[in-house]
Structures are given as structure tokens and as C-alpha cells.
Protein backbone atom coordinates (compact mmCIF):
# COMPACT_ATOMS: atom_id res chain seq x y z
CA UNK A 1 82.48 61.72 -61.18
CA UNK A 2 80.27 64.56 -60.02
CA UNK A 3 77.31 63.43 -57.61
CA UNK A 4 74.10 65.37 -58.06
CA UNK A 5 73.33 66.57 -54.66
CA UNK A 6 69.47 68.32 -55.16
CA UNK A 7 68.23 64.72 -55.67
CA UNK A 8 68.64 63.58 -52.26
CA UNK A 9 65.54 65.38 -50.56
CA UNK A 10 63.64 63.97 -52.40
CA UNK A 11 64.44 60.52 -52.48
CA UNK A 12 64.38 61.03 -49.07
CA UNK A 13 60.88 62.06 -48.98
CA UNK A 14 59.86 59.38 -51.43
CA UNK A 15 61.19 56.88 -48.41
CA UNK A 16 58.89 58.04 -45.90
CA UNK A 17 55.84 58.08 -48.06
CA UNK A 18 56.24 54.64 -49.32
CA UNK A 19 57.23 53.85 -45.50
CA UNK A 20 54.03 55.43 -44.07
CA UNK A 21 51.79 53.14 -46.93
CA UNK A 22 53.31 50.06 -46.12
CA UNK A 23 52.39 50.75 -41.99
CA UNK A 24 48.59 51.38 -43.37
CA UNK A 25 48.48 48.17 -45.58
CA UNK A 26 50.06 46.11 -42.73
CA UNK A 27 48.32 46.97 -39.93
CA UNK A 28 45.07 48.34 -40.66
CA UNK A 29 42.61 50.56 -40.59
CA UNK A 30 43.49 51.54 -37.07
CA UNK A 31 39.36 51.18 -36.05
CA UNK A 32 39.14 49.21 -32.54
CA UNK A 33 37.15 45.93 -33.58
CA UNK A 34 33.79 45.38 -31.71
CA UNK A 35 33.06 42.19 -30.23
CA UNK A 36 30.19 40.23 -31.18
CA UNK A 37 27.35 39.07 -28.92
CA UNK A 38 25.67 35.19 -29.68
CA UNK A 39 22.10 35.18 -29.04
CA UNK A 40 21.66 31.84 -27.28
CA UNK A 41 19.35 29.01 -28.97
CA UNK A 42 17.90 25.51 -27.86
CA UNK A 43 20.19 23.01 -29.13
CA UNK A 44 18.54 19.49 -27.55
CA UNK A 45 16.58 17.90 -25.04
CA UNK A 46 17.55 14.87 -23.93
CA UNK A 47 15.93 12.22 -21.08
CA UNK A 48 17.25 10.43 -18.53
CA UNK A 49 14.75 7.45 -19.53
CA UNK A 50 12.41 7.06 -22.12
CA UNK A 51 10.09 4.90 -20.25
CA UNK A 52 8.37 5.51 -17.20
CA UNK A 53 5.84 4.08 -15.05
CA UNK A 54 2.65 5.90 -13.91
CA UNK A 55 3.00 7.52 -10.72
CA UNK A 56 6.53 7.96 -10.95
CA UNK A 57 8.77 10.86 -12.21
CA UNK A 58 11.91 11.10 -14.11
CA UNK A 59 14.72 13.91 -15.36
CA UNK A 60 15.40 15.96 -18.77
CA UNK A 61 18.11 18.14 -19.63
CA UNK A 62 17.78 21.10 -21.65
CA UNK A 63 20.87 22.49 -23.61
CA UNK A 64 21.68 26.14 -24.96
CA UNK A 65 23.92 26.51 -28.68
CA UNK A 66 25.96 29.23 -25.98
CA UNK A 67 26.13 30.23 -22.32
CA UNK A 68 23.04 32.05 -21.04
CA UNK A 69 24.38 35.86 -20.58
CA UNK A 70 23.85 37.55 -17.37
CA UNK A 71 20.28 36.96 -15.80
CA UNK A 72 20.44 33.67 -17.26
CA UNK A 73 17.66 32.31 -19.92
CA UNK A 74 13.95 31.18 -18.74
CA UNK A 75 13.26 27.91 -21.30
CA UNK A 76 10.00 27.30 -21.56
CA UNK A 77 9.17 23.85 -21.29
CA UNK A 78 5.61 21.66 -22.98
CA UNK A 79 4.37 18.19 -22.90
CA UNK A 80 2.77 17.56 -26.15
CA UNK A 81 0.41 14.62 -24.26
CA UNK A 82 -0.12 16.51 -20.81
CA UNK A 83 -2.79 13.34 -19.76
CA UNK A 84 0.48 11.19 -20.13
CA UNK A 85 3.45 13.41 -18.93
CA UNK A 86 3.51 16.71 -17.13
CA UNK A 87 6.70 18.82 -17.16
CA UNK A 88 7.90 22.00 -15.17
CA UNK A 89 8.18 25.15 -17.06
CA UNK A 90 9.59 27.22 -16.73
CA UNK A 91 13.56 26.33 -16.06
CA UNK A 92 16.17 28.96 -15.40
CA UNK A 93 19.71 28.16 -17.54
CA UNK A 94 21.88 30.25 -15.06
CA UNK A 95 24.29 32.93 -16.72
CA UNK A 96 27.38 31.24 -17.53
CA UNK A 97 25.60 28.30 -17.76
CA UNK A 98 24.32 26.18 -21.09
CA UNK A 99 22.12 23.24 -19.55
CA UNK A 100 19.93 22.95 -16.49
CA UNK A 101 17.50 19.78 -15.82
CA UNK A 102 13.81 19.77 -15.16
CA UNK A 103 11.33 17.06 -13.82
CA UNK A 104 9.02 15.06 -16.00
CA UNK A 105 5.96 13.56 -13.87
CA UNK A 106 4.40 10.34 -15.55
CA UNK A 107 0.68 10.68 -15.08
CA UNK A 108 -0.94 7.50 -17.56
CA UNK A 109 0.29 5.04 -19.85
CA UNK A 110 0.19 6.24 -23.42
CA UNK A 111 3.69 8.62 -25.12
CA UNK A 112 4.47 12.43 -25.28
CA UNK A 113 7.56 14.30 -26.01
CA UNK A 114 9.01 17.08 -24.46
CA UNK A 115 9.52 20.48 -26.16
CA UNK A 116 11.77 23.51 -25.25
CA UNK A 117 11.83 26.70 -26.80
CA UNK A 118 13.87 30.01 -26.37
CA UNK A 119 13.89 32.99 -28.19
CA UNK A 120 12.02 31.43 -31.53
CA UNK A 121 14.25 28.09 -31.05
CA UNK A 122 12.85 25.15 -30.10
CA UNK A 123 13.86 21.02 -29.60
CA UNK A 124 12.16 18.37 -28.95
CA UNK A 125 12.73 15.23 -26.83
CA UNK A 126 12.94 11.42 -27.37
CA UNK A 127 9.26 9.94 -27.22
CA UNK A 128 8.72 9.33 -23.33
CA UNK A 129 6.23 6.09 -23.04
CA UNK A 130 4.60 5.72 -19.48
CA UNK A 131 3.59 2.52 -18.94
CA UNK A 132 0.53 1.69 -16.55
CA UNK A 133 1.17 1.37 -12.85
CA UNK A 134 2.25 -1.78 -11.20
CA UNK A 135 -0.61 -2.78 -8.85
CA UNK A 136 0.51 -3.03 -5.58
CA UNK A 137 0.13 -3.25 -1.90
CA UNK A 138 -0.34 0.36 -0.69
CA UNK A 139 -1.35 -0.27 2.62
CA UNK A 140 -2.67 -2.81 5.40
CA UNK A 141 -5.02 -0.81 7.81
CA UNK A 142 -7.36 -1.91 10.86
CA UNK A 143 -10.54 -0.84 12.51
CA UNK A 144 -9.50 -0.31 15.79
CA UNK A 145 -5.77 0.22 16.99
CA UNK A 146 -6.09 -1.07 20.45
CA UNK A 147 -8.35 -4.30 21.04
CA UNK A 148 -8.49 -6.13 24.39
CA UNK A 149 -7.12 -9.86 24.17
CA UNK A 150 -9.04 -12.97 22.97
CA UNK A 151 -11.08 -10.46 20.58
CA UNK A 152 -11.15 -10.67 17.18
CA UNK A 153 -10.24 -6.91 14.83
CA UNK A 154 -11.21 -6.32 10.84
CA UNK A 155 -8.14 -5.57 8.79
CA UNK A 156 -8.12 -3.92 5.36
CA UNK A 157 -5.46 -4.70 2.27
CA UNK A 158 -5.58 -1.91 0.09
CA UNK A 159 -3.95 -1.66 -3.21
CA UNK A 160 -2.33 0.76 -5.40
CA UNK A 161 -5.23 -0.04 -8.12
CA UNK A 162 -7.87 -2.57 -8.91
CA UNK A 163 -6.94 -6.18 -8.61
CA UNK A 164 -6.19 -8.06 -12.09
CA UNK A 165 -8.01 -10.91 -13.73
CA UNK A 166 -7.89 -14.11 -11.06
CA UNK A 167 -7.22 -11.29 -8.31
CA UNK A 168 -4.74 -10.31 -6.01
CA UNK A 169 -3.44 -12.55 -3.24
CA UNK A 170 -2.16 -10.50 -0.26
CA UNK A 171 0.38 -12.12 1.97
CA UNK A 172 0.34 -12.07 5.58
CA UNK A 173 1.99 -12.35 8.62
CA UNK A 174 1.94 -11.21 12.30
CA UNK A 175 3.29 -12.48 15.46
CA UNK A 176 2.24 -13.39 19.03
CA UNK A 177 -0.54 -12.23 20.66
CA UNK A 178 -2.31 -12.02 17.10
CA UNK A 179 -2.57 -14.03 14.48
CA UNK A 180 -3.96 -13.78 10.91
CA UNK A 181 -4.84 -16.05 7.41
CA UNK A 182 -1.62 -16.44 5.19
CA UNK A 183 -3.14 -14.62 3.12
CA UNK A 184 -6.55 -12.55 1.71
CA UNK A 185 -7.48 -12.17 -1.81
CA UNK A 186 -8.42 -8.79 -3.29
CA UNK A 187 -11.25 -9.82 -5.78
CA UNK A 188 -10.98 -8.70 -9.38
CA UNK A 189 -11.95 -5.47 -10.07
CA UNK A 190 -11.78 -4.16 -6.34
CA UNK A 191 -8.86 -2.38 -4.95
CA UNK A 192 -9.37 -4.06 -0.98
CA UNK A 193 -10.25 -6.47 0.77
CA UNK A 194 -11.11 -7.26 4.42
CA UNK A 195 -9.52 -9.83 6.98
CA UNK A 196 -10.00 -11.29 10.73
CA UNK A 197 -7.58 -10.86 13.18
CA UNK A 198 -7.50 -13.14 16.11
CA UNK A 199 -6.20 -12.47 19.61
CA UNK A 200 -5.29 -14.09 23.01
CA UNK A 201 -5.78 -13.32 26.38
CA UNK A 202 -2.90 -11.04 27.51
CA UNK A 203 -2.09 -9.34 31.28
CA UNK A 204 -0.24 -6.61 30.24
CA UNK A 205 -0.67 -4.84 26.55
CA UNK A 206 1.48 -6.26 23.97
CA UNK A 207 1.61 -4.72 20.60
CA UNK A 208 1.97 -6.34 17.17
CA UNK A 209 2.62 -6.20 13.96
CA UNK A 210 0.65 -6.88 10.96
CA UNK A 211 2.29 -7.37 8.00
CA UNK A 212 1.60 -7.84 4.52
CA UNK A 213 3.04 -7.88 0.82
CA UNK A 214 2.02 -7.92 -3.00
CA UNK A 215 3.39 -6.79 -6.31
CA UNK A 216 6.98 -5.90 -4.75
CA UNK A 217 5.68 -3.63 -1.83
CA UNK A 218 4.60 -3.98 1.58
CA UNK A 219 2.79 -2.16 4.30
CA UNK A 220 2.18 -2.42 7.97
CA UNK A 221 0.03 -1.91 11.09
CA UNK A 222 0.92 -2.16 14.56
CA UNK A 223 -1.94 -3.24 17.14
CA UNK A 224 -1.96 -2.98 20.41
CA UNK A 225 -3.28 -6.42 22.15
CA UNK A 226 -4.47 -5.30 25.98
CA UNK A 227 -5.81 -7.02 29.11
CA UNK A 228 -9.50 -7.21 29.14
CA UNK A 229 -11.34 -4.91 31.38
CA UNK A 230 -14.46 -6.88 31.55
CA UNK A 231 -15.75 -10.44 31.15
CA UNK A 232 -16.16 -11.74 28.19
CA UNK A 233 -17.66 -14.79 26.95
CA UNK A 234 -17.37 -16.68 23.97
CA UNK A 235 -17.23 -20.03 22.45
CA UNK A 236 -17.73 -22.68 19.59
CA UNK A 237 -19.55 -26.10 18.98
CA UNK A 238 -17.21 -28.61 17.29
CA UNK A 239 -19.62 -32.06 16.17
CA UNK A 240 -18.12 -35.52 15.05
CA UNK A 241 -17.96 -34.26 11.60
CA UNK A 242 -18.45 -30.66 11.21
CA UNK A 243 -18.65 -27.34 13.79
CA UNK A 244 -22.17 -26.59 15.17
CA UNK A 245 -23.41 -29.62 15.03
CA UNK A 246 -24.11 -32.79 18.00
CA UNK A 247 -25.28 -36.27 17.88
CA UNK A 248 -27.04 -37.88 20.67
CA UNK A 249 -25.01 -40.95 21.79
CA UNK A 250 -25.48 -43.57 24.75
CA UNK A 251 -28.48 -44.18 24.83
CA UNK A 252 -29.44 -40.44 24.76
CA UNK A 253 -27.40 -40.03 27.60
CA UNK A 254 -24.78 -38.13 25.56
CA UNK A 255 -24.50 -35.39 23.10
CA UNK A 256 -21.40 -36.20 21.18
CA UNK A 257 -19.78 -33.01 20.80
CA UNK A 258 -17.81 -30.31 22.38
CA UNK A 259 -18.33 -27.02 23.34
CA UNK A 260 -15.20 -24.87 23.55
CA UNK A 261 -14.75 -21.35 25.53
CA UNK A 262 -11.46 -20.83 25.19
CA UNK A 263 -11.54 -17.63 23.45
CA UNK A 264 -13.25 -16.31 26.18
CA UNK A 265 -11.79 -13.25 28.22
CA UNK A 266 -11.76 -11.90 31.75
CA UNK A 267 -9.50 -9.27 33.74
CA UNK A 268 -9.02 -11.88 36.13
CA UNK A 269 -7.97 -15.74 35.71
CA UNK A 270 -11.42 -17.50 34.51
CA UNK A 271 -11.81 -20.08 36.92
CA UNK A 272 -15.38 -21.22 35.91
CA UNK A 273 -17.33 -21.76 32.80
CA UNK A 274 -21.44 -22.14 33.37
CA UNK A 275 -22.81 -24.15 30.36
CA UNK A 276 -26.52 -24.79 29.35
CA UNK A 277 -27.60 -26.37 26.36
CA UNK A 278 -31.31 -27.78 25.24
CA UNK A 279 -34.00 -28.07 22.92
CA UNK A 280 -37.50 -29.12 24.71
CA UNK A 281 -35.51 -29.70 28.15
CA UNK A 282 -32.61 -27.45 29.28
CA UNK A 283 -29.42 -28.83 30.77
CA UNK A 284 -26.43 -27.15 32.70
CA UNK A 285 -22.78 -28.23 33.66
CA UNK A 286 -20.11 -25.74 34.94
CA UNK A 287 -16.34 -27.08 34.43
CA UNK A 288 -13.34 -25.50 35.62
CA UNK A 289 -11.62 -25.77 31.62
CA UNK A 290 -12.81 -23.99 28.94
CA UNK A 291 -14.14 -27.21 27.45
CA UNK A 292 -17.25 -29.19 27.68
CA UNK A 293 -16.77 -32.49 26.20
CA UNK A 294 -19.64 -35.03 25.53
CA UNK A 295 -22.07 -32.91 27.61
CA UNK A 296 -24.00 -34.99 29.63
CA UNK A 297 -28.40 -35.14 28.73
CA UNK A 298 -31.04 -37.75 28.74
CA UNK A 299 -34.30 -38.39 25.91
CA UNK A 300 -36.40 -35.40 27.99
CA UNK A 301 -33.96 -33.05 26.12
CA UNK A 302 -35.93 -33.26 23.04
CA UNK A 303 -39.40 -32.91 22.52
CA UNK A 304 -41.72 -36.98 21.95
CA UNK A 305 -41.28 -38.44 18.45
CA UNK A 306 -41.74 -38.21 15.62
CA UNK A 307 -39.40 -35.34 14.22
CA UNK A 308 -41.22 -32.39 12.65
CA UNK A 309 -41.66 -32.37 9.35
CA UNK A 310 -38.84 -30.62 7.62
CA UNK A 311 -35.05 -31.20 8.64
CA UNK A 312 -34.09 -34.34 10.39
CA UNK A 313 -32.31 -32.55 13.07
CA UNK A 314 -33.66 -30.60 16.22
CA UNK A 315 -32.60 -26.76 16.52
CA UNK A 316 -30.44 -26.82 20.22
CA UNK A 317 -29.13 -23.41 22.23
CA UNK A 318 -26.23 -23.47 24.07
CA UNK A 319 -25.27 -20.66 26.28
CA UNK A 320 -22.26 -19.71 28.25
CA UNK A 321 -21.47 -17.38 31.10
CA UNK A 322 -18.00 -17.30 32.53
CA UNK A 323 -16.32 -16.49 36.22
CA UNK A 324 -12.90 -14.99 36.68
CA UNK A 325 -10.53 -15.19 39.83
CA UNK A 326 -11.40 -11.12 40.77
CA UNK A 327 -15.18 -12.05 41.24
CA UNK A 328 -15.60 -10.76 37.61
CA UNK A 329 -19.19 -12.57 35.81
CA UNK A 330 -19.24 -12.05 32.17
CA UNK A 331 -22.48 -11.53 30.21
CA UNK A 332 -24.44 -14.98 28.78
CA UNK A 333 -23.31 -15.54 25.18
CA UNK A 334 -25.74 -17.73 23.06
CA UNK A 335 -25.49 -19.91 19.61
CA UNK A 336 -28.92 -20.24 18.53
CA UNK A 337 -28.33 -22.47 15.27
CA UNK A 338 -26.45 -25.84 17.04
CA UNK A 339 -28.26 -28.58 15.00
CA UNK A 340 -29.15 -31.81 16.93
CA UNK A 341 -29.07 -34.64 14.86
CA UNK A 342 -31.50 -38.04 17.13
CA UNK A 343 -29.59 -40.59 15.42
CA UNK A 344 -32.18 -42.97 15.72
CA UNK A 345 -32.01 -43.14 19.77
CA UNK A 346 -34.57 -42.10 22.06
CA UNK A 347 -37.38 -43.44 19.67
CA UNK A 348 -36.63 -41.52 16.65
């Protein structure tokens, strides 16, 4: 058989076309592909509690669809009820990043919702409700820091608003040298209220605490209790049946009652109490105690029957003045409104 020779060029050259189309189909147009660059949107806001209380503060997260490119992406940030929540705006998503967190500030009971927006996108949060502020005790504070023993100091309760209906009862403690009530009542409507604090006679300066406590919180206030610098005298009239008041007894020989200076105060050790007492007639006793009991009179301490017309008891003023062990004399301290009741002796 005879083998045509000519032919093979060109089936040769049909080979390498059809070769070279096949490469084209197979692996493409041989253009380097360009990446593509996501612009990055707000995807959610979320909360880290949907209810706050006034006065306090809580977290949000904002989210990106994609990872803020380099520079990162400023979100701005809104409060649709500002009156009720306040939020910080703007917050920086670092580059690489897709979420950051901001603060959310409670300001008054009521709702509001959160909104983020970047580059036309926006999202909104959950509905935040603040609810209204706990009243509480937000702080126990005193007139004076420093008050010499056996004197008495005015101590504030404040609170964090105004007392509720029925009011708000503070509780209260302290410990030696002072003492205070178990507790003062903030009146409804008003956001303080005052109390007494008592101390004793000290020789050196001792400081204590006052405490106190309401709705869950509780505040302090230290005072400082020191030794008197100067005479002091004071004192109270205790009757048979209620304070500031004596009975004449025995004949009118008596008053039946008892005059007490114990919370009197001196440098030194008091080592003398002058008493004087009297309505038409005066009458004096010193003791060595700080009490005076059934001071000692007779009918020319009040003035000839019969009683004046009003009251059937005499008005009687009993001073004190007071002696301590460094030759220290304290100032006379007087209680005008002792009532004197005749009981029917002495001719009344």
C-alpha cells in the first residue's frame, strides 16, 4: 500500500491549533482577577440589659456585616428618648475588628432605644426601660466634727430622693462615747431629716462612728468626742410623773422631785454642784453628786394663798453652777419653765 506522505504537515498543524483552543477554553482568559472590597454595614445592636435603674449605667454592643478596613469605622450612636437614656457617640470599630461596646447612662424612668448607623446603614436596639431610682440613704452628715464630751451635736440623714408615702425610717447606730435614737424618720416628701447626738464626759478624745442605713445602702460619719476645755453646766428636772415638773411634799418641807446634772462637763473632775431653786423665796443646796433629790424648802418658797388665777401650778427656776477638781467654775445654767404644783399643803 502506498502512504501519502504531503498529508502529514498538515495534520500536524491541525494538532496544534486544536491544542492551542483547548488551553484557551480551559484556562481562561488569562486577565488577573481583581479582588473585591465589602463596604462594611450595621448589622445589630444588642444590650447587655434591657432594664435599668435611674442613676445607673449599662453596656451595648454594636456589630459590623464585615471587619472595619484600616482606620477602623466611627458608628454613630442616638438615643431616641435622650430625657430617659443617654449614649456615647461616637464609637470607633477598630480595623480588623466588627464589634466594639459603648455605655448607655439611664437618666429617668420612661423607654428609648438605641440606634447605630454607618455609611447609610442603620440598627436599632431592644427597648431599654429605666425604671425610677430606689430611694436610699446617701449620706449621714453632722454639724460639727469635733464636739467636747457631755454635749449634745445635730446629725443629718440625707437621701438619694424624697421620702415615700408613710416616710422613710433611717436606722441608726453608734458606739461609746456617743449615742443616738434607733432611728429618725425622713418625713414624706422631704429628702432629710435631722437627729441629736448625745455625748459623755471623756479625758482624752475618742472618736466615733455614726452609722446609719435605708433602702439597701448605708453611710457614715466619724466624730470626734474630746475633753472639755471649760465648765459646763447642765441639767434636767425629773417630777413624780413627768420631767419639769415638782410637788411640794411634807408638809411643804419637800419638793418631790429631782434635779439631775449629770450631763454636765468640766476639764477637771466636778467635785461640786451649787443648786438654787424658788418661786417667791429662793433656796440653795450644793451636793457633791450630780443629783439633787427631794430638795429641801419650806411654805415661804411660794408666794400667800390663794393661787393666781390661771394654772394651778406656780412657775419655779432652778439654776445650777458647777466646780471641778482644777479650780474650774462653770457658768449658771437656768430652767425657767419648772412647774410647781401646791398640792393642797401650805394653805392652798
Amino acid at each position: 500500500m502506498r502512504t501519502n506522505r504531503r498529508a502529514t504537515p498538515f495534520i500536524t498543524l491541525a494538532t496544534t491549533v486544536l491544542a492551542a483552543v483547548a488551553m484557551i477554553q480551559c484556562g481562561g482568559s488569562g486577565s488577573p482577577t481583581v479582588p473585591t472590597t465589602t463596604t462594611p454595614a450595621v448589622s445589630g445592636v444588642t444590650l447587655n440589659a434591657t432594664s435599668l435603674a435611674a442613676g445607673s449605667s449599662g453596656q451595648g454592643t454594636v456589630s459590623l456585616t464585615a471587619v472595619a478596613s484600616t482606620g477602623g469605622a466611627s458608628i454613630s450612636l442616638s438615643s431616641s428618648n435622650p430625657v430617659v437614656a443617654t449614649v456615647q457617640t461616637p464609637v470607633t470599630i477598630p480595623a480588623g475588628s466588627s464589634s466594639a461596646t459603648f455605655t448607655v447612662a439611664a437618666v429617668a424612668a420612661g423607654t428609648a432605644t438605641i440606634t447605630a448607623s454607618l455609611n447609610g446603614s442603620s440598627s436599632q436596639s431592644p427597648t431599654l426601660t429605666v425604671t425610677a431610682r430606689p430611694v436610699a440613704l446617701s449620706s449621714i452628715s453632722l454639724r460639727t466634727s469635733s464636739v467636747g464630751g457631755g454635749n449634745s451635736v445635730t446629725g443629718t440623714a440625707t437621701l438619694t430622693a424624697a421620702a415615700p408615702a408613710g416616710g422613710a425610717v433611717v436606722s441608726l447606730s453608734s458606739a461609746d462615747p456617743v449615742t443616738v435614737p434607733a432611728s429618725v424618720t425622713v418625713p414624706t416628701g422631704s429628702a432629710s431629716a435631722t437627729f441629736t447626738i448625745s455625748t459623755r464626759a471623756v479625758n482624752g478624745t475618742i472618736t466615733a462612728t455614726i452609722s446609719g442605713s435605708y433602702g439597701g445602702a448605708s453611710a457614715s460619719a466619724a466624730l470626734a468626742v474630746t475633753r472639755p476645755t471649760v465648765a459646763t453646766a447642765s441639767f434636767g428636772v425629773t417630777g413624780p410623773t413627768e420631767s419639769e415638773t415638782c410637788t411640794l411634799a411634807n408638809n411643804g418641807n419637800t419638793l418631790n422631785c429631782t434635779f439631775n446634772g449629770s450631763t454636765s462637763t468640766a476639764p477637771g473632775t466636778i467635785i461640786a454642784w451649787d443648786w438654787s431653786y424658788g418661786v417667791a423665796t429662793t433656796f440653795a443646796q450644793t451636793t457633791s453628786g450630780p443629783q439633787l433629790t427631794m430638795p429641801s424648802v419650806n411654805c415661804s418658797l411660794l408666794p400667800p394663798p390663794p393661787l393666781p388665777a390661771g394654772p394651778a401650778w406656780f412657775s419655779m427656776i432652778v439654776k445650777l453652777k458647777i466646780h471641778d477638781s482644777l479650780g474650774n467654775v462653770s457658768a449658771e445654767a437656768t430652767n425657767s419653765g419648772v412647774r410647781l404644783f401646791p398640792q393642797g399643803v401650805c394653805g392652798f
